[in-house]
Protein backbone atom coordinates (compact mmCIF):
# COMPACT_ATOMS: atom_id res chain seq x y z
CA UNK A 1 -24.83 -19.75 28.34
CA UNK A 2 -25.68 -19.18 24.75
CA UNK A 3 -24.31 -20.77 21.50
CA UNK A 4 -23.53 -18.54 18.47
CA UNK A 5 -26.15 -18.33 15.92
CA UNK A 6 -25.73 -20.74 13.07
CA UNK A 7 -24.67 -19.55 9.74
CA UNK A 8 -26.46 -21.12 6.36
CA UNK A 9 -24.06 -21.86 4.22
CA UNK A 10 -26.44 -20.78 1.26
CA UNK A 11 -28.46 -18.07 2.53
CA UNK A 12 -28.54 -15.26 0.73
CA UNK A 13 -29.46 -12.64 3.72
CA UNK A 14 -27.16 -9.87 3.58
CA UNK A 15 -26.52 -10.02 6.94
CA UNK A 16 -25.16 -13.23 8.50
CA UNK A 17 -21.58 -12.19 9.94
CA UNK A 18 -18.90 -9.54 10.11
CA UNK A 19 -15.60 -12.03 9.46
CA UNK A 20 -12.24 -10.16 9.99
CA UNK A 21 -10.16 -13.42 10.92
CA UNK A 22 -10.61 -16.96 9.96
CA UNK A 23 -11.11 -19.30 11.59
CA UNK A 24 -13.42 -17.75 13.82
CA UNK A 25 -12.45 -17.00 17.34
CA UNK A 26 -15.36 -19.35 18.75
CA UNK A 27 -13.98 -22.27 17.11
CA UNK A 28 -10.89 -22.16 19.26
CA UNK A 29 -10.40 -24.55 22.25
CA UNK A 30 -7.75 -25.85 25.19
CA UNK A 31 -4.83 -27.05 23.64
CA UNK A 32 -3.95 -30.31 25.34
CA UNK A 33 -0.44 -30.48 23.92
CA UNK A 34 -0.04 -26.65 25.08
CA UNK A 35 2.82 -25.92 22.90
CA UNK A 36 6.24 -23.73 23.71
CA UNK A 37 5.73 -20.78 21.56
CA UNK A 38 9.61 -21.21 21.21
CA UNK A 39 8.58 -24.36 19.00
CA UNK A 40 5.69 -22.52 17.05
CA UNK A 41 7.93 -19.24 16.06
CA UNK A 42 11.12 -21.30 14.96
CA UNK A 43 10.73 -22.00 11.90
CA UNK A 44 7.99 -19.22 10.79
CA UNK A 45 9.23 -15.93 8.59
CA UNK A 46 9.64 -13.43 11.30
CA UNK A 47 10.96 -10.27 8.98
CA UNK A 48 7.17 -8.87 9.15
CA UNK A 49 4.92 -9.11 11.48
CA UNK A 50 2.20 -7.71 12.65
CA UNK A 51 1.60 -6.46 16.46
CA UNK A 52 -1.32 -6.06 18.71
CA UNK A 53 -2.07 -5.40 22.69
CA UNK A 54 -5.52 -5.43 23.47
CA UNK A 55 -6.76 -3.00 26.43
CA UNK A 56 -10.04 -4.83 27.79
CA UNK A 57 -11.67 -1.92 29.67
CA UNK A 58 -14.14 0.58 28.38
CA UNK A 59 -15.36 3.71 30.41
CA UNK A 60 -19.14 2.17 29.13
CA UNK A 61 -20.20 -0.80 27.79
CA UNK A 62 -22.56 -0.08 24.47
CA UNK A 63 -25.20 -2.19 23.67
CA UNK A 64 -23.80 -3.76 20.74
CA UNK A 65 -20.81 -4.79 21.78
CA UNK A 66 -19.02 -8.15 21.53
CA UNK A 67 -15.86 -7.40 22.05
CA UNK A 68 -14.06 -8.58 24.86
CA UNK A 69 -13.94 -5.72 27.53
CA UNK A 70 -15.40 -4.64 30.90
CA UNK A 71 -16.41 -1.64 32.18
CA UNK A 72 -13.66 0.18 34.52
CA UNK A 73 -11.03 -1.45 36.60
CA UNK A 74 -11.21 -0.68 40.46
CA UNK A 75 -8.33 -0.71 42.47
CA UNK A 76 -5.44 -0.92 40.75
CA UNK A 77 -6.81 -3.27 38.11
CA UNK A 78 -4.88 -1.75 34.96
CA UNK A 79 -1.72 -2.10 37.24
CA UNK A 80 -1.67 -5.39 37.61
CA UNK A 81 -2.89 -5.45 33.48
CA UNK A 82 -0.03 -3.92 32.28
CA UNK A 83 2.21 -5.81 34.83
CA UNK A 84 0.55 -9.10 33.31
CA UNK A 85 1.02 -7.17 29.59
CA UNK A 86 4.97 -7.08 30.47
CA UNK A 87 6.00 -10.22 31.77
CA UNK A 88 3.84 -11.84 28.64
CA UNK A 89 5.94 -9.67 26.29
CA UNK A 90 9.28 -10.55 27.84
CA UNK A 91 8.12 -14.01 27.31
CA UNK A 92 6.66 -13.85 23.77
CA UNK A 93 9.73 -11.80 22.50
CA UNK A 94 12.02 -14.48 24.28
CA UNK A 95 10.20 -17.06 22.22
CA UNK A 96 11.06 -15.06 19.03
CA UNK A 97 14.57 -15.37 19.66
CA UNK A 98 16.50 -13.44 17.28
CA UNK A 99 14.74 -15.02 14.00
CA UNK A 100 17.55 -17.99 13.41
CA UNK A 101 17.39 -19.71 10.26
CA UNK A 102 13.84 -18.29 9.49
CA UNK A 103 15.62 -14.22 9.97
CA UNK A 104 15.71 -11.33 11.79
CA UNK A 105 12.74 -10.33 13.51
CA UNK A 106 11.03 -7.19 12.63
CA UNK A 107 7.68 -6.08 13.22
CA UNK A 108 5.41 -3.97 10.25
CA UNK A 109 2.72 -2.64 11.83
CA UNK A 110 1.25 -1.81 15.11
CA UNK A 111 -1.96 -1.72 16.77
CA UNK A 112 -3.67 -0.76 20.08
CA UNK A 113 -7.26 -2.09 20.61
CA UNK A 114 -9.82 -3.11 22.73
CA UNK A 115 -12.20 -2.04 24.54
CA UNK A 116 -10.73 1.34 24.56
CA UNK A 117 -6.69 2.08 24.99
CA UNK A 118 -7.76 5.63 26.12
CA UNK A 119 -8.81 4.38 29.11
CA UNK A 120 -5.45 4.61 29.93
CA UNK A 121 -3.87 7.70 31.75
CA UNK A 122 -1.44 9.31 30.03
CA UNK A 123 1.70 7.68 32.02
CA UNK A 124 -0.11 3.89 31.56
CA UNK A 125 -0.24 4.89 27.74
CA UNK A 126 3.73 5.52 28.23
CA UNK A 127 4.37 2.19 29.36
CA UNK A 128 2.43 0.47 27.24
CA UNK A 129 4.28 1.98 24.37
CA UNK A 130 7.38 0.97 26.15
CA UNK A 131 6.49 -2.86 26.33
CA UNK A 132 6.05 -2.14 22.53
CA UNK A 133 9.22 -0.87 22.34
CA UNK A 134 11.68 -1.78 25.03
CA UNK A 135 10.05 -5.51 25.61
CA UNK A 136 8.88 -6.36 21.71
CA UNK A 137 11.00 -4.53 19.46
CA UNK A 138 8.96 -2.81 17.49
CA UNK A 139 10.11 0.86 16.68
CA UNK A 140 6.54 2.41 16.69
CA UNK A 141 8.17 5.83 15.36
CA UNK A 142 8.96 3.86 12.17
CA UNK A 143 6.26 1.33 11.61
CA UNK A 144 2.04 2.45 11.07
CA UNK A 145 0.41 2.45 14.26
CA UNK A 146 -2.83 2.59 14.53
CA UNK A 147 -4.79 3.25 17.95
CA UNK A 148 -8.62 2.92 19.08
CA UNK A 149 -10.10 5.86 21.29
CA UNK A 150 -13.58 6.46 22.48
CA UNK A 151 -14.60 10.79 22.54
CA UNK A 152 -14.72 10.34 26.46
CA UNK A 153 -11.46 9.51 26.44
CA UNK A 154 -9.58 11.37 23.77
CA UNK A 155 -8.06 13.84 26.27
CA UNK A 156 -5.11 16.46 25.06
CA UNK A 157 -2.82 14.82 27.21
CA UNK A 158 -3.66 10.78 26.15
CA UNK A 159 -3.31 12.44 22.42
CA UNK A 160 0.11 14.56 22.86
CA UNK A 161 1.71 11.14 24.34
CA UNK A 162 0.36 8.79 21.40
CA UNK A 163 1.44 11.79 19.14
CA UNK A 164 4.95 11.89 20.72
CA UNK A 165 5.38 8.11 20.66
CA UNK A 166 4.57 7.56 16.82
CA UNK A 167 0.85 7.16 16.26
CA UNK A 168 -0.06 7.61 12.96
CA UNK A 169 -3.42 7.19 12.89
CA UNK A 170 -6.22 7.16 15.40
CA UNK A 171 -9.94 5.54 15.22
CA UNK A 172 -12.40 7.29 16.92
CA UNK A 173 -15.97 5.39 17.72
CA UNK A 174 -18.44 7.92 17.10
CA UNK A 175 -21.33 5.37 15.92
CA UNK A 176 -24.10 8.39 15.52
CA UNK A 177 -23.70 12.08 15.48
CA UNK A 178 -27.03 11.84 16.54
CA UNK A 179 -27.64 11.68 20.14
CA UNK A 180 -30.88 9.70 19.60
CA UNK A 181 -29.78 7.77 18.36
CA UNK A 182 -26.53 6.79 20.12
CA UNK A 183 -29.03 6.51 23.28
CA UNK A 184 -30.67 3.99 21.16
CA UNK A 185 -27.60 1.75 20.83
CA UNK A 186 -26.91 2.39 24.34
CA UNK A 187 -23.81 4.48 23.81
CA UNK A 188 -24.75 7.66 25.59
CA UNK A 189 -22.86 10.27 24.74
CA UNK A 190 -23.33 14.04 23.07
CA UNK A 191 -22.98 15.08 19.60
CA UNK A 192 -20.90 18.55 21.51
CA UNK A 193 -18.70 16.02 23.26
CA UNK A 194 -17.87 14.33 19.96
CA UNK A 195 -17.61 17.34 18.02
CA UNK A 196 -14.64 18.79 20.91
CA UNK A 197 -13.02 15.40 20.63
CA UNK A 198 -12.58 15.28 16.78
CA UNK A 199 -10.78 19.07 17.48
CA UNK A 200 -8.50 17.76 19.65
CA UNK A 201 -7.06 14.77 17.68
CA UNK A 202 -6.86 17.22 14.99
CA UNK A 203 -4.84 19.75 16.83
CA UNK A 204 -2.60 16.78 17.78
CA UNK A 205 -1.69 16.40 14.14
CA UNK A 206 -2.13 12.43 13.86
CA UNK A 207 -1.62 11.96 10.16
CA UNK A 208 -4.80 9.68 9.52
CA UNK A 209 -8.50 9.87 11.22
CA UNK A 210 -10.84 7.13 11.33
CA UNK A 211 -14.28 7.50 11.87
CA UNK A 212 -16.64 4.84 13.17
CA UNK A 213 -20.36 4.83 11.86
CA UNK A 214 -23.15 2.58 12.62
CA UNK A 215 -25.80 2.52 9.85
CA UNK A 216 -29.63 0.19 10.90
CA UNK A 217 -30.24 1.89 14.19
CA UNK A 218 -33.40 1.88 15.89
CA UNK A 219 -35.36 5.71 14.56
CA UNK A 220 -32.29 6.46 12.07
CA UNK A 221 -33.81 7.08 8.66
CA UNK A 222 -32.05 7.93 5.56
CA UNK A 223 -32.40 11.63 6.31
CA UNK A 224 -30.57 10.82 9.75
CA UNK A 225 -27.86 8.90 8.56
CA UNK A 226 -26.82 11.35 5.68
CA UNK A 227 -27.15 13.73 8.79
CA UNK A 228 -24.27 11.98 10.52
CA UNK A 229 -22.24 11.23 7.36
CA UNK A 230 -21.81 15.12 6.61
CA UNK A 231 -21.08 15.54 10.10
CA UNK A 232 -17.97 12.95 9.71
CA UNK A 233 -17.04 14.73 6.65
CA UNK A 234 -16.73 18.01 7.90
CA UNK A 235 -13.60 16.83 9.29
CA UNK A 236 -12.10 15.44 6.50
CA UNK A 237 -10.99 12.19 7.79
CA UNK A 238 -8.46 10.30 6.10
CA UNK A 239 -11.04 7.17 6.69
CA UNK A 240 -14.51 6.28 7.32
CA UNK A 241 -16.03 2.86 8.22
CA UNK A 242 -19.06 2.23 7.66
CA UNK A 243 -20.72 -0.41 10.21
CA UNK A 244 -23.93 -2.86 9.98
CA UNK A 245 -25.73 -2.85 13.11
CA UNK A 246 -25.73 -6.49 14.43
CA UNK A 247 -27.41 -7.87 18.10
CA UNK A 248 -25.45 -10.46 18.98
CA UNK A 249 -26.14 -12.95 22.23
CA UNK A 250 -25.46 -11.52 25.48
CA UNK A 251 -24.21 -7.92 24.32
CA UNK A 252 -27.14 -5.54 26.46
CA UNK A 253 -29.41 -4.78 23.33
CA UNK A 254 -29.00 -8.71 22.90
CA UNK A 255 -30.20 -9.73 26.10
CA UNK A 256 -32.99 -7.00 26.65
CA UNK A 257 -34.65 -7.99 23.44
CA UNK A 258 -34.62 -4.24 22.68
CA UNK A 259 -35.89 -3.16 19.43
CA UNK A 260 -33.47 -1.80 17.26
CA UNK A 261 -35.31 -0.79 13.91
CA UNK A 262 -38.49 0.09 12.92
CA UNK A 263 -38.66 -1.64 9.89
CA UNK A 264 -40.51 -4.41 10.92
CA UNK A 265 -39.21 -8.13 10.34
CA UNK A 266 -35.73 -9.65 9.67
CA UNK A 267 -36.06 -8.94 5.77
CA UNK A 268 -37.26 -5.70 6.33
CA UNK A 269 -34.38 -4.62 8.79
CA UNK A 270 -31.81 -6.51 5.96
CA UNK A 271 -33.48 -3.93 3.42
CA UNK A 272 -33.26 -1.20 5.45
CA UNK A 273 -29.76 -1.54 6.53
CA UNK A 274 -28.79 -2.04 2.55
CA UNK A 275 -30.57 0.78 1.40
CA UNK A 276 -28.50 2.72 3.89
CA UNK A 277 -25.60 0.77 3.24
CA UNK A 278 -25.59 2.11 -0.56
CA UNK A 279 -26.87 5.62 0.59
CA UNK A 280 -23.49 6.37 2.69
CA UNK A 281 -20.97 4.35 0.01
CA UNK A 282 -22.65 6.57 -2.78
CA UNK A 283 -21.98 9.85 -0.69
CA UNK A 284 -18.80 9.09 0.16
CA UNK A 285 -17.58 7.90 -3.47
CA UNK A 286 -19.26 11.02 -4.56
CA UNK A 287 -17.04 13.49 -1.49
CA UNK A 288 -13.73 11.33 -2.78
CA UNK A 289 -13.31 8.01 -1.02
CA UNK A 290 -12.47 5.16 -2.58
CA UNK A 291 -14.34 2.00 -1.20
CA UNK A 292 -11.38 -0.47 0.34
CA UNK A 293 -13.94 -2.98 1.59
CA UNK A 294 -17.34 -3.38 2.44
CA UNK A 295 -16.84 -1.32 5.85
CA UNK A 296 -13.98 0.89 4.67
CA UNK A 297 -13.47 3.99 2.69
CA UNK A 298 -10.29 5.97 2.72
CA UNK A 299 -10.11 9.63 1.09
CA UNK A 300 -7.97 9.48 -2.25
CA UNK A 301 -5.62 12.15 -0.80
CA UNK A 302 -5.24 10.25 2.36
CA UNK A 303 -1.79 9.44 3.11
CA UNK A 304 -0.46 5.53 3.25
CA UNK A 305 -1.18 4.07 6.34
CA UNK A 306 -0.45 0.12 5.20
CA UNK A 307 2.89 -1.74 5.81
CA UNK A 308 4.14 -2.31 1.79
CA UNK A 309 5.70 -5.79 3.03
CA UNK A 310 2.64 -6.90 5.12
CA UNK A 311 0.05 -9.26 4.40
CA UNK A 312 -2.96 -10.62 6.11
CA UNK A 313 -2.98 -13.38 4.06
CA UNK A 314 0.33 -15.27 5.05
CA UNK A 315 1.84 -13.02 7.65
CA UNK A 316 2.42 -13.75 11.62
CA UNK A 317 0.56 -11.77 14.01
CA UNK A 318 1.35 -11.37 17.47
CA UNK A 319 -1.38 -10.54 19.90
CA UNK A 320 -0.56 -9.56 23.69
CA UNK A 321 -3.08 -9.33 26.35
CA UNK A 322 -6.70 -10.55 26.73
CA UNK A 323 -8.80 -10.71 23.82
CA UNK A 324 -5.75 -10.49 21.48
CA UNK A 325 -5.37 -13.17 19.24
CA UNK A 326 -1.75 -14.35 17.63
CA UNK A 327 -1.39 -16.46 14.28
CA UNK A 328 1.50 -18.72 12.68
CA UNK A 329 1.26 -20.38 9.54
CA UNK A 330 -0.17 -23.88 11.22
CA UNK A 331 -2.30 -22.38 14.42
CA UNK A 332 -4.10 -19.71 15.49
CA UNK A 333 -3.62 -19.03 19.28
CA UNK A 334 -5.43 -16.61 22.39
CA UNK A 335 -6.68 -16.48 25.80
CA UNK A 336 -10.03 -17.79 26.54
CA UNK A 337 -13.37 -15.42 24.49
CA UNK A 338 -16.18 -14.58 26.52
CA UNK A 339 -18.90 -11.55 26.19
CA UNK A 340 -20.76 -12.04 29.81
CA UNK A 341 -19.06 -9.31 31.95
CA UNK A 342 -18.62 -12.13 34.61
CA UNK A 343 -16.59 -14.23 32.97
CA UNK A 344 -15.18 -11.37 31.58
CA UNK A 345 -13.77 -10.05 35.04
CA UNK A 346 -13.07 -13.47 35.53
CA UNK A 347 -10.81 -14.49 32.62
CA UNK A 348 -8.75 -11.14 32.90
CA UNK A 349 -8.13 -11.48 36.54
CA UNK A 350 -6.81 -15.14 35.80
CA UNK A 351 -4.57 -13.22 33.29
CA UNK A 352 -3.18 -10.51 35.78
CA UNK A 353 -1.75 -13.47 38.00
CA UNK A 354 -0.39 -15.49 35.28
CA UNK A 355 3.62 -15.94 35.67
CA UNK A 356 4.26 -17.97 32.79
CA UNK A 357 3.73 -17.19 29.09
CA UNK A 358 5.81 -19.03 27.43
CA UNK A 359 3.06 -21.55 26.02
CA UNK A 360 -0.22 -21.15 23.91
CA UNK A 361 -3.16 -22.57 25.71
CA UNK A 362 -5.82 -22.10 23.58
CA UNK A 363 -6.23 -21.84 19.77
CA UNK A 364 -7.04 -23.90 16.78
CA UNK A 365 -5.03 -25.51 14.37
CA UNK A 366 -4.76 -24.49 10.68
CA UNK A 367 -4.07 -27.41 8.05
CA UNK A 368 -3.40 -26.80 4.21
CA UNK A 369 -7.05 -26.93 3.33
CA UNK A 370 -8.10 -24.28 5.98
CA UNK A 371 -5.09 -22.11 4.89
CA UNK A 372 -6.97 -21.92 1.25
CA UNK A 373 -10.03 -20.93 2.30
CA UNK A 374 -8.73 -18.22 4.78
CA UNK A 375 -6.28 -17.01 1.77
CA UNK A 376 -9.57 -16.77 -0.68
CA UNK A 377 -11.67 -15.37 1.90
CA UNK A 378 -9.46 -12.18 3.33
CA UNK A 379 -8.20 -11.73 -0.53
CA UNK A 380 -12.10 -11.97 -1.63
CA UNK A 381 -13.68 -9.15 0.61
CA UNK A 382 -11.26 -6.55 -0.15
CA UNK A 383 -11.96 -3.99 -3.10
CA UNK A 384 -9.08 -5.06 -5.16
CA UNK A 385 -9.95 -8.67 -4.92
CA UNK A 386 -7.55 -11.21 -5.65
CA UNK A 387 -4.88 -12.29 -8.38
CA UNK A 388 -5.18 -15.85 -8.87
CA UNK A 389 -1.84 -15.97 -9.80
CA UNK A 390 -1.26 -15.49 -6.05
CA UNK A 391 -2.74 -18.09 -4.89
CA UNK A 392 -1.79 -20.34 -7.41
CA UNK A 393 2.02 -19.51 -6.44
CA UNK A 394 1.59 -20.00 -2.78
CA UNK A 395 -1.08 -23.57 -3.41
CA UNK A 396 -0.03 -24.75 -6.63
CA UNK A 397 -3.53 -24.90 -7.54
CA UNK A 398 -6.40 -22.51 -8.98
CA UNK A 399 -8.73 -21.37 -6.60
CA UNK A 400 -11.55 -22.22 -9.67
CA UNK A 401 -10.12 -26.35 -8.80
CA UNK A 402 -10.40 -25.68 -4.98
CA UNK A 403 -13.87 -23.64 -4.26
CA UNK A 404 -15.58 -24.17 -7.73
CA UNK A 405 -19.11 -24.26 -6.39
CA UNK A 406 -18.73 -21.84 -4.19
CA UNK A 407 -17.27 -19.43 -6.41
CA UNK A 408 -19.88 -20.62 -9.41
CA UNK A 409 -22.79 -19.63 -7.16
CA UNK A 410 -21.11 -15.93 -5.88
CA UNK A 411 -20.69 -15.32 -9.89
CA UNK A 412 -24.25 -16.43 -10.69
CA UNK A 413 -26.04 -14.20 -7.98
CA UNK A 414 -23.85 -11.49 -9.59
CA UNK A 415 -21.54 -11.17 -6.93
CA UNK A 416 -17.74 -12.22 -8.61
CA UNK A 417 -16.28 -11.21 -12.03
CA UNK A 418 -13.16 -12.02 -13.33
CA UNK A 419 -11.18 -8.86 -14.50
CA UNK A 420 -8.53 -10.25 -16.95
CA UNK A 421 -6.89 -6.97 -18.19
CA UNK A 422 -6.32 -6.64 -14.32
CA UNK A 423 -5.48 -10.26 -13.47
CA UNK A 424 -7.61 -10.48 -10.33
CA UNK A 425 -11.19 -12.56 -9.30
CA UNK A 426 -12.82 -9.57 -7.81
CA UNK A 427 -16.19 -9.17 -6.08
CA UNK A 428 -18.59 -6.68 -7.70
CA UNK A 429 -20.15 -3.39 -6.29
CA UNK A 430 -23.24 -5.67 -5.30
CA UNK A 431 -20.48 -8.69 -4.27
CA UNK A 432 -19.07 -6.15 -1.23
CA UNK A 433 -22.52 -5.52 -0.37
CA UNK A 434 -23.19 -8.69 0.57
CA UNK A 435 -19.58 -9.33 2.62
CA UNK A 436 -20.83 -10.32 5.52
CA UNK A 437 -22.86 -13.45 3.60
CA UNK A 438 -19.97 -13.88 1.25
CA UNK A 439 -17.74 -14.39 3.94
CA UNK A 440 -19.55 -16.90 5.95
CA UNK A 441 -20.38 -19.21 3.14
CA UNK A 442 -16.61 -19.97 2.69
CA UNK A 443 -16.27 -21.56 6.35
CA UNK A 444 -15.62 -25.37 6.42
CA UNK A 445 -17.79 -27.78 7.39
CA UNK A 446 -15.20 -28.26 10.31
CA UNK A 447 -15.49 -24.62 11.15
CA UNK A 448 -18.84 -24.34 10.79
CA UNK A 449 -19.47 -27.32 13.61
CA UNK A 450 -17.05 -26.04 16.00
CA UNK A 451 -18.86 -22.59 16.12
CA UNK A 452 -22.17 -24.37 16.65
CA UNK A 453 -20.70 -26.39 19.32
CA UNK A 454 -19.62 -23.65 20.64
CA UNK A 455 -21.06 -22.30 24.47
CA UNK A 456 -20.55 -18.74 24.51
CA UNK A 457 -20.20 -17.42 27.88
């Protein structure tokens, strides 16, 4: 067992966490009340919402991950998955009703994750579009839907039936074009097996690409990384992200102590991993991308891949599977996290013979005050920052009134400016650099206890 490391609520490291949801997923526990998600949907706006069925099962496990997958699935393992993945749909779209008083319900987006949905044959990536579709609603030939694939697993035939079925854009985890490298993060694969999988999600026409980088490797120096960036961009994808290297407890580089940079301490690795960070966001604004977030850059010809009436900020999400996480307006809800592959195996085979779905078992509640922060904190680390004017429609208040040290000190280090030609509280080019401290120092005091609290397993 191993708690999370603790975040300083005033460093000023780079580095301290990548946050894409709030609260964070380690501050969730048992619900004792275990509410009827029939009660939690009834009165929440169901017009646009957001899906997502996680796929827990990877071909390899590399030696960063976190996530919350295992490696294969003997017998007949994504069977029973997808059986599990069915009867929690029928369920969860039960729940939903037909929207009542709070309307219709209609989903905006889509989205396949994991682990890797690619591990999937071609017939198992059928039917999970078909719980989508036949058991959720969603009509994934009009909506965005975005799917994750690994280059071991991007196969003609997985790509001609997500091609068929509405996918319009696919992310592909490349990490290093250099095969060094890519041993070093224990992802072993070869730059002429990548290279054969980027042709064939091209030739199956998916509208947008995404390629995964990882910059702060162990050996990668400037030279190597530009190497891999002009390897992405020979393929022109719609989208490039642009990944910190973190070791995190219990992933394998975690465990095994392994060195991952030769730079020498902490400070040095945080230097190394900006100077690298503003190498491949100056390259890419240079080739045409325009920077969406601190990870994310999307070619300026690209076309739109969002939902227009979607937003992360007050939208519902609705997560199906292990590792998938589902959100209303007053809690956030999930299976149980781990990153050991024991309890891994363990929690998903616990899912596989559940029968009923119908209730949330474990999640964390979201009051008015938590609801702020999360609001300022997903509006904050995107490129186009916020409009206060939003926030002060949906609060009543001005975010200056509700976070004024916090937001005092981000200005100060040079990190926030206010743009009012523009009407929005935006962070600065050096303000997305530092994202992943930003986003950390706006966690409660409440959050910030539950995640040290917190055993991971």
């Amino acid at each position: 067992m191993s708690t999370p490391q603790l975040l300083d609520p005033t460093a000023t490291r780079p580095y301290q966490s990548y946050v894409y949801a709030y609260p964070h997923k380690t501050t969730y526990r048992p619900l004792p009340d275990r509410p009827e998600l029939r009660d939690l949907w009834a009165a929440e706006p169901k017009d646009a919402l957001s899906l997502y069925l996680h796929i827990p099962f990877c071909e390899v496990r590399c030696g960063f991950c976190n996530l919350f997958t295992r490696i294969g699935a003997p017998g007949e393992l994504t069977t029973r998955y997808l059986d599990a993945l069915d009867r929690q749909a029928t369920a969860v779209r039960d729940a939903l009703g037909a929207g009542g008083d709070a309307g219709p319900v209609r989903f905006a987006n889509a989205a396949f994750g994991g682990g890797t949905p690619t591990y999937l044959e071609a017939a198992e990536l059928e039917r999970l579009c078909d719980i989508a579709e036949r058991r959720m609603g969603a009509d994934l030939r009009a909506i965005p839907l975005s799917v994750e694939a690994s280059p071991a697993t991007a196969t003609a035939d997985r790509l001609a039936v997500l091609a068929e079925r509405g996918t319009t854009r696919l992310s592909l985890g490349v990490q290093s074009f250099v095969d060094a490298e890519a041993r070093a993060a224990v992802r072993p694969q070869r730059r002429a097996d990548v290279e054969a999988a980027l042709g064939r999600i091209r030739d199956a026409r998916i509208p947008v690409l995404n390629i995964d980088l990882i910059y702060g490797i162990g050996g990668q120096t400037e030279h190597t990384w530009r190497a891999s960036l002009d390897a992405a961009l020979a393929w022109r994808p719609e989208e490039l992200y642009l990944y910190p290297l973190y070791v995190r407890p219990l992933t394998g580089l975690g465990k095994h102590g392994t060195a991952l940079t030769d730079a020498g301490s902490d400070a040095d690795w945080d230097a190394q991993r900006l100077r690298l960070y503003r190498q491949g966001r100056d390259h890419l604004l240079a080739e045409g991308y325009v920077q969406v977030s601190m990870r994310m850059f999307r070619r300026a010809d690209a076309p739109p891949q969002g939902a227009d009436d979607y937003a992360c900020q007050t939208d519902g999400m609705i997560g199906l599977g292990c590792g998938a996480r589902s959100y209303t307006s007053s809690l956030h809800y999930s299976f149980d996290y781990a990153v050991d592959p024991r309890e891994i195996r363990t929690i998903i085979d616990e899912y596989t013979a559940t029968v009923d779905f119908g209730r949330a078992v474990h999640g964390r509640r979201v009051d008015g005050a938590e609801a702020r922060r999360r609001h300022l904190l997903q509006s904050l680390l995107q490129a186009e920052g916020m409009p206060p004017a939003d926030y002060r429609k949906r609060f009543d208040a001005d975010p200056y009134e509700d976070f004024p040290a916090e937001l005092e000190r981000f200005a100060d280090r040079g990190w926030l400016e206010r743009d009012p030609a523009a009407g929005v509280l935006r962070l600065t080019a050096e303000g997305l650099a530092h994202s992943d401290a930003i986003g950390p120092e706006l966690f409660s005091a409440e959050v910030r206890a539950a995640m040290a609290a917190y055993e991971l397993k």
